[in-house]
N, C-alpha and C. Protein backbone atom coordinates (compact mmCIF):
# COMPACT_ATOMS: atom_id res chain seq x y z
N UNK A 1 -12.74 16.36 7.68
CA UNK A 1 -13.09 14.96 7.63
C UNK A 1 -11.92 14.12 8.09
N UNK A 2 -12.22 13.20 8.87
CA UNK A 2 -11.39 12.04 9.23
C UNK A 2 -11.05 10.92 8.76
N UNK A 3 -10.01 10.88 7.64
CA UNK A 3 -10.13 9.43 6.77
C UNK A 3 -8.83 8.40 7.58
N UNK A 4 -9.28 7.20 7.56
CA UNK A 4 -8.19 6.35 7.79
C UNK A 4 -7.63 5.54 6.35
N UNK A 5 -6.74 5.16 6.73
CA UNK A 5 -6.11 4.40 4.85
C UNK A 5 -5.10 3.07 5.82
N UNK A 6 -5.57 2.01 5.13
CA UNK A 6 -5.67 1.01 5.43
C UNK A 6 -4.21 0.22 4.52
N UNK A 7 -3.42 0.81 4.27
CA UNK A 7 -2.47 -0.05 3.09
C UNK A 7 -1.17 -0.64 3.32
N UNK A 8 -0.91 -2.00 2.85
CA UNK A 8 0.23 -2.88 3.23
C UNK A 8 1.51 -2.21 3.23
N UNK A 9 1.83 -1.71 1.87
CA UNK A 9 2.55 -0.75 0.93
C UNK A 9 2.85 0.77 1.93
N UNK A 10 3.86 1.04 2.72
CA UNK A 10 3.93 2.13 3.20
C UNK A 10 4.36 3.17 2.53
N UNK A 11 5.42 3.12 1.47
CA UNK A 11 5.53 4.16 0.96
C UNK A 11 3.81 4.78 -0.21
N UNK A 12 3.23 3.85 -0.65
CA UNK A 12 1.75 3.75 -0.93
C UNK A 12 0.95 4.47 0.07
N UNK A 13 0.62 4.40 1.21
CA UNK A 13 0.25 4.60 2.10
C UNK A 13 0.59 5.95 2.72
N UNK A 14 1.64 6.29 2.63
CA UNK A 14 2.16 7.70 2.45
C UNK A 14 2.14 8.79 1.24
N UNK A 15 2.29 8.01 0.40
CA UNK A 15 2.04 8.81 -1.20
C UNK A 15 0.24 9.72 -0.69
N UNK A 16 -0.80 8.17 -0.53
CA UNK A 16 -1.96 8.74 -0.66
C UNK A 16 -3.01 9.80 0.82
N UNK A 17 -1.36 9.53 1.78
CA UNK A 17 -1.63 10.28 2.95
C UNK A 17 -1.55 11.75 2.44
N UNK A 18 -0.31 11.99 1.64
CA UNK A 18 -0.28 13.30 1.58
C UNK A 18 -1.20 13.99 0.41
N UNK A 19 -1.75 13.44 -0.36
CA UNK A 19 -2.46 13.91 -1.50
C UNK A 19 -3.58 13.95 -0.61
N UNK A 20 -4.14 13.42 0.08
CA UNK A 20 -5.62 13.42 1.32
C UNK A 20 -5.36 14.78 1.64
N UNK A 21 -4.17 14.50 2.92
CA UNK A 21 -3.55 16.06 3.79
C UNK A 21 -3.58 17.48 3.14
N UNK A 22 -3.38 17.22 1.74
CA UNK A 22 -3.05 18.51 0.80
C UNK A 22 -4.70 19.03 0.36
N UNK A 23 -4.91 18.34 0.28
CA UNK A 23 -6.92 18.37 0.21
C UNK A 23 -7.43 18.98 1.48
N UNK A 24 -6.97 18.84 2.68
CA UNK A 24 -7.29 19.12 3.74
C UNK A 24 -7.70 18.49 4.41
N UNK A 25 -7.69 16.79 4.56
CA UNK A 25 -8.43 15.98 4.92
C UNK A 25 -7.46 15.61 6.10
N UNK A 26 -7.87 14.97 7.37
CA UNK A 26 -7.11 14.55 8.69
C UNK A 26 -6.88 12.80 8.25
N UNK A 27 -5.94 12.59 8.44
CA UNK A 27 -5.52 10.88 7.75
C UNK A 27 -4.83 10.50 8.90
N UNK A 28 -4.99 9.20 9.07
CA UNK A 28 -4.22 8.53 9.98
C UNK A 28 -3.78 6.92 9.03
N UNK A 29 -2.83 6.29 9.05
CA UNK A 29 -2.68 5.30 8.34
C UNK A 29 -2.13 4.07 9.37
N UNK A 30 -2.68 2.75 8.86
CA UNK A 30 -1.90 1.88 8.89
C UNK A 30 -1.44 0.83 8.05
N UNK A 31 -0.78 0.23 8.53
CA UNK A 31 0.15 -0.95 7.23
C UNK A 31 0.28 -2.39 7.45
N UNK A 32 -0.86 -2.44 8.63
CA UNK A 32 -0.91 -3.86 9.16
C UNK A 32 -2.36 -3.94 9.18
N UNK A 33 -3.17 -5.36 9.16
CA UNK A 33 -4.78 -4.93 9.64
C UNK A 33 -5.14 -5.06 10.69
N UNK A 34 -4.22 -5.49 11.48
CA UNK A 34 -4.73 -5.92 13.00
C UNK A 34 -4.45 -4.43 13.66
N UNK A 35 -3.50 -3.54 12.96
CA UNK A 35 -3.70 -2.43 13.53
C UNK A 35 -5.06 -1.47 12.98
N UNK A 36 -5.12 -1.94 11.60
CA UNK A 36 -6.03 -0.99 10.42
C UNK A 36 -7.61 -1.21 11.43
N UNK A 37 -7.76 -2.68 12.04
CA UNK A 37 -9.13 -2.89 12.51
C UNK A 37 -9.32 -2.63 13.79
N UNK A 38 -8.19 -1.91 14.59
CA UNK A 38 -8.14 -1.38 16.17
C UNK A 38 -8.37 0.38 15.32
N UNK A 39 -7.78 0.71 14.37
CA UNK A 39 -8.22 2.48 14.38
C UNK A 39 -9.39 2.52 13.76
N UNK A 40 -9.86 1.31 13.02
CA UNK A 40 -11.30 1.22 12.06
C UNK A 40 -12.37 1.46 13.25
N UNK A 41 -12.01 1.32 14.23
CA UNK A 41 -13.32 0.80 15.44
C UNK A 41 -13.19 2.51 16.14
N UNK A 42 -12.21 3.82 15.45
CA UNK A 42 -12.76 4.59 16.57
C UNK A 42 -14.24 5.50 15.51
N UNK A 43 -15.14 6.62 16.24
CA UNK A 43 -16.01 6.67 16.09
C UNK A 43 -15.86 7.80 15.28
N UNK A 44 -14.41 8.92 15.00
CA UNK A 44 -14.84 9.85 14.83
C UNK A 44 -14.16 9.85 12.71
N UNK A 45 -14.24 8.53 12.15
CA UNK A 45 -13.76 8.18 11.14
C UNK A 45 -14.84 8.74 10.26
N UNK A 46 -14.70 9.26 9.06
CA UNK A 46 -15.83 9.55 8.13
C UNK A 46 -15.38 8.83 7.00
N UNK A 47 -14.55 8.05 6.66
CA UNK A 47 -14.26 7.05 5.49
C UNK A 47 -12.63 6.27 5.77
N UNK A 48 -12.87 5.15 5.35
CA UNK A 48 -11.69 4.29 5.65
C UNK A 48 -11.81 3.67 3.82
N UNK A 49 -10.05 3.84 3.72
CA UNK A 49 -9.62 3.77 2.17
C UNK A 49 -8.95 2.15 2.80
N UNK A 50 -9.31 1.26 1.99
CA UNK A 50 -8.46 -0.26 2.57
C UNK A 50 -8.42 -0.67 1.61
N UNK A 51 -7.24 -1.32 1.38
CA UNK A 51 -6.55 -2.49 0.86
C UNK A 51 -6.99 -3.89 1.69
N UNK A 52 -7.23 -4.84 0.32
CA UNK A 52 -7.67 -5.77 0.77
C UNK A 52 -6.54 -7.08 1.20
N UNK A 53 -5.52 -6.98 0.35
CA UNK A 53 -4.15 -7.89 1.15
C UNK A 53 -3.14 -7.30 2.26
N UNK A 54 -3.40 -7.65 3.46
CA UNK A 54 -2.62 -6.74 4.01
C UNK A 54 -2.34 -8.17 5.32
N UNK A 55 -1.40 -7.59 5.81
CA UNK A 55 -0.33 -8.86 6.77
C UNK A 55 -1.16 -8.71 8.17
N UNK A 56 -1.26 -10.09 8.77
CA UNK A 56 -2.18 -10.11 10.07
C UNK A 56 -3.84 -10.13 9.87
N UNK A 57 -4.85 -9.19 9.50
CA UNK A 57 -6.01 -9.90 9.04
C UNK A 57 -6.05 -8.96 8.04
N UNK A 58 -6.79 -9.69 7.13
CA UNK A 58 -7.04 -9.38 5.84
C UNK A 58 -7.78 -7.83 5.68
N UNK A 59 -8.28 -7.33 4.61
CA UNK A 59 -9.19 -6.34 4.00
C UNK A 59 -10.43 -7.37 4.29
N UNK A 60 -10.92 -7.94 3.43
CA UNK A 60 -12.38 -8.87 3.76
C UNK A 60 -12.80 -8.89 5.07
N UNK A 61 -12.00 -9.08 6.00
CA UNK A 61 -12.06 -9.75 7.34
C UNK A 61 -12.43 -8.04 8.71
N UNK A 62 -11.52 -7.47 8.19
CA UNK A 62 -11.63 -5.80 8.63
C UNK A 62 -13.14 -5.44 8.10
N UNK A 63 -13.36 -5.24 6.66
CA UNK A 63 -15.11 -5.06 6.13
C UNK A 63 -15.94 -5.80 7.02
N UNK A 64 -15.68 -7.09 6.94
CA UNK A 64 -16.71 -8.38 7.81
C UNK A 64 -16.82 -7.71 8.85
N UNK A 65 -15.77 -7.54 9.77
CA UNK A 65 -16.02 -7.39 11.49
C UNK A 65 -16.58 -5.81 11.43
N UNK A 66 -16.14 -4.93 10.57
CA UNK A 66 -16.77 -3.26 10.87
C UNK A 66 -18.32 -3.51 10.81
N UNK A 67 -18.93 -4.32 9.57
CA UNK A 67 -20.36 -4.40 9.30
C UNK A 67 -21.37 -5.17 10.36
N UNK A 68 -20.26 -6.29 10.56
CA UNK A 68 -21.30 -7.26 11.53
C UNK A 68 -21.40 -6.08 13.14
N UNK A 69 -20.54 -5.45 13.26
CA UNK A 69 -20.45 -4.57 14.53
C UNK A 69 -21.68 -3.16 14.65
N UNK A 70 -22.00 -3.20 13.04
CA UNK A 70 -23.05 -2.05 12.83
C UNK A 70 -22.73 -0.90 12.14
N UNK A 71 -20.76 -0.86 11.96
CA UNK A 71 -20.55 0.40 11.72
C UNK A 71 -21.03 0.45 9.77
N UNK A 72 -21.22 1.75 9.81
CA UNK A 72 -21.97 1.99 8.97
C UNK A 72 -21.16 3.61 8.08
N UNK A 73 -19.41 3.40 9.00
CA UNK A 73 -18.80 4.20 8.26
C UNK A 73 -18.29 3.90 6.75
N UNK A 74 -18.19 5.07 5.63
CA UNK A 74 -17.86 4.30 4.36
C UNK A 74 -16.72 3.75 4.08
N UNK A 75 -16.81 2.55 3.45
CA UNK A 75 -15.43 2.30 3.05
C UNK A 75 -15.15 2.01 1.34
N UNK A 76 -14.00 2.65 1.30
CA UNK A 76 -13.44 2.35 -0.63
C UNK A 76 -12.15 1.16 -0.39
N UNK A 77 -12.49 0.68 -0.81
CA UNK A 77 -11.72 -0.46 -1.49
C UNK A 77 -10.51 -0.05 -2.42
N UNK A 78 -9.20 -0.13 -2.14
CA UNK A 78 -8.25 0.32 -3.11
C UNK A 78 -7.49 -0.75 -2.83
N UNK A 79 -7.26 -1.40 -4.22
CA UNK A 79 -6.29 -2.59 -4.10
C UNK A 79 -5.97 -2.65 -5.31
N UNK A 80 -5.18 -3.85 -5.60
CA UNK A 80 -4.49 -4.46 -6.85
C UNK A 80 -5.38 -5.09 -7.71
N UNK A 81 -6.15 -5.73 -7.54
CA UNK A 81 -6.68 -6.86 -7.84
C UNK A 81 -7.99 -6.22 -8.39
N UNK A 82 -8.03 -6.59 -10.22
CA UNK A 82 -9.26 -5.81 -11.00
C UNK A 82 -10.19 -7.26 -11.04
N UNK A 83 -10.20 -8.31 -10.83
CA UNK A 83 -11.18 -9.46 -10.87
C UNK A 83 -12.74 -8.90 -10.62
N UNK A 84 -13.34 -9.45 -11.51
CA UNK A 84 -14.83 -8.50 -11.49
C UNK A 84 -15.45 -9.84 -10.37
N UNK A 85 -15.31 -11.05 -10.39
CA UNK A 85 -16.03 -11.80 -8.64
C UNK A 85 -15.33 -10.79 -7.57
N UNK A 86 -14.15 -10.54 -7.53
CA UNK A 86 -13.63 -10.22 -6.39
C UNK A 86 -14.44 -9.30 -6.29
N UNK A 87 -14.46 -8.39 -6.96
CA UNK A 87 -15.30 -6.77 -7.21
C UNK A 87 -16.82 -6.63 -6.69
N UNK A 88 -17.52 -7.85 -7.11
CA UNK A 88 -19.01 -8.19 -6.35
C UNK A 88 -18.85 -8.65 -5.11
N UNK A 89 -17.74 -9.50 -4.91
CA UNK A 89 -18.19 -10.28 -3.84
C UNK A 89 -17.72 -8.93 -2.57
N UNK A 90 -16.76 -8.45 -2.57
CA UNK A 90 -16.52 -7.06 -1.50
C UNK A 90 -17.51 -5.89 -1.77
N UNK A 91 -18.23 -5.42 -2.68
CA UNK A 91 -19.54 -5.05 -2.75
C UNK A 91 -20.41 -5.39 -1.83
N UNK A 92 -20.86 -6.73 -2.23
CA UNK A 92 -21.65 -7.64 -1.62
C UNK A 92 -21.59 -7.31 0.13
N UNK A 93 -20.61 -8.03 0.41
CA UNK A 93 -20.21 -7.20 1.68
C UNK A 93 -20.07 -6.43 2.38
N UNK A 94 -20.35 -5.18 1.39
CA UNK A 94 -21.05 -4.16 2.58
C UNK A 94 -19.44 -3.09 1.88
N UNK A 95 -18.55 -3.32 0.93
CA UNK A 95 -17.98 -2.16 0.88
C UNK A 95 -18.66 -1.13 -0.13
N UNK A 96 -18.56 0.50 0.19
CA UNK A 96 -19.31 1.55 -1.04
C UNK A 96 -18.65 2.00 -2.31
N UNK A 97 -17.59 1.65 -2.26
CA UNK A 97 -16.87 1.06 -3.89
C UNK A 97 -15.53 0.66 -4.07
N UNK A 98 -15.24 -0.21 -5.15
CA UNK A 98 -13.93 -0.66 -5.40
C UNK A 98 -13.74 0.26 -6.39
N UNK A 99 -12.23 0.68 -5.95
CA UNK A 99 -11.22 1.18 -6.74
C UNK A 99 -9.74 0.24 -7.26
N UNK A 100 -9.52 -0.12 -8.21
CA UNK A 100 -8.33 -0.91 -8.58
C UNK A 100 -7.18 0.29 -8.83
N UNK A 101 -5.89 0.22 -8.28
CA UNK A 101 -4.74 0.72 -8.64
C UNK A 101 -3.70 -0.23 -9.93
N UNK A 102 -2.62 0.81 -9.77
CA UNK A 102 -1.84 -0.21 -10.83
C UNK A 102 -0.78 -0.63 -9.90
């Protein structure tokens, strides 16, 4: 499987690269979203892990443009932020679940 991970936090982003890799999973990461939403768009992704604050365009904004485009790959939500609106409203939007970190 082909996961991408979407997180601001690089040493974060590396922590959860290698726990993927050790699973056996193929990971590619980025730490910006304007890069996260150029690797979100290739075809052979089977889940994208994103953070929703991230520098250049947002998490929300990456979900928005994958859905309105059709893609229909899954995405988990891993962020900071336990707010139960926040939690519906990126639901709402088309992500397949939030996960809160510490």
């Amino acid at each position: 499987m082909n996961l991408l991970v979407v997180q601001e936090e690089p040493p974060v982003a590396s922590f959860i690269k290698r726990g993927l890799e050790a699973e056996g999973f193929v990971v590619r990461t980025a730490c910006d979203g304007a890069e996260g939403l150029e690797l979100s768009r290739s075809s052979d992704l089977d889940l994208i892990v994103l953070d929703l604050v991230l520098p250049t365009v947002t998490g929300e904004e990456i979900l928005a443009r994958l859905r309105a485009a059709g893609s229909s790959v899954p995405v988990i939500v891993l962020t900071s932020s336990d707010a139960v609106p926040d939690q519906v409203a990126i639901l709402n939007a088309g992500a397949d679940d939030y996960v809160t970190r510490p």
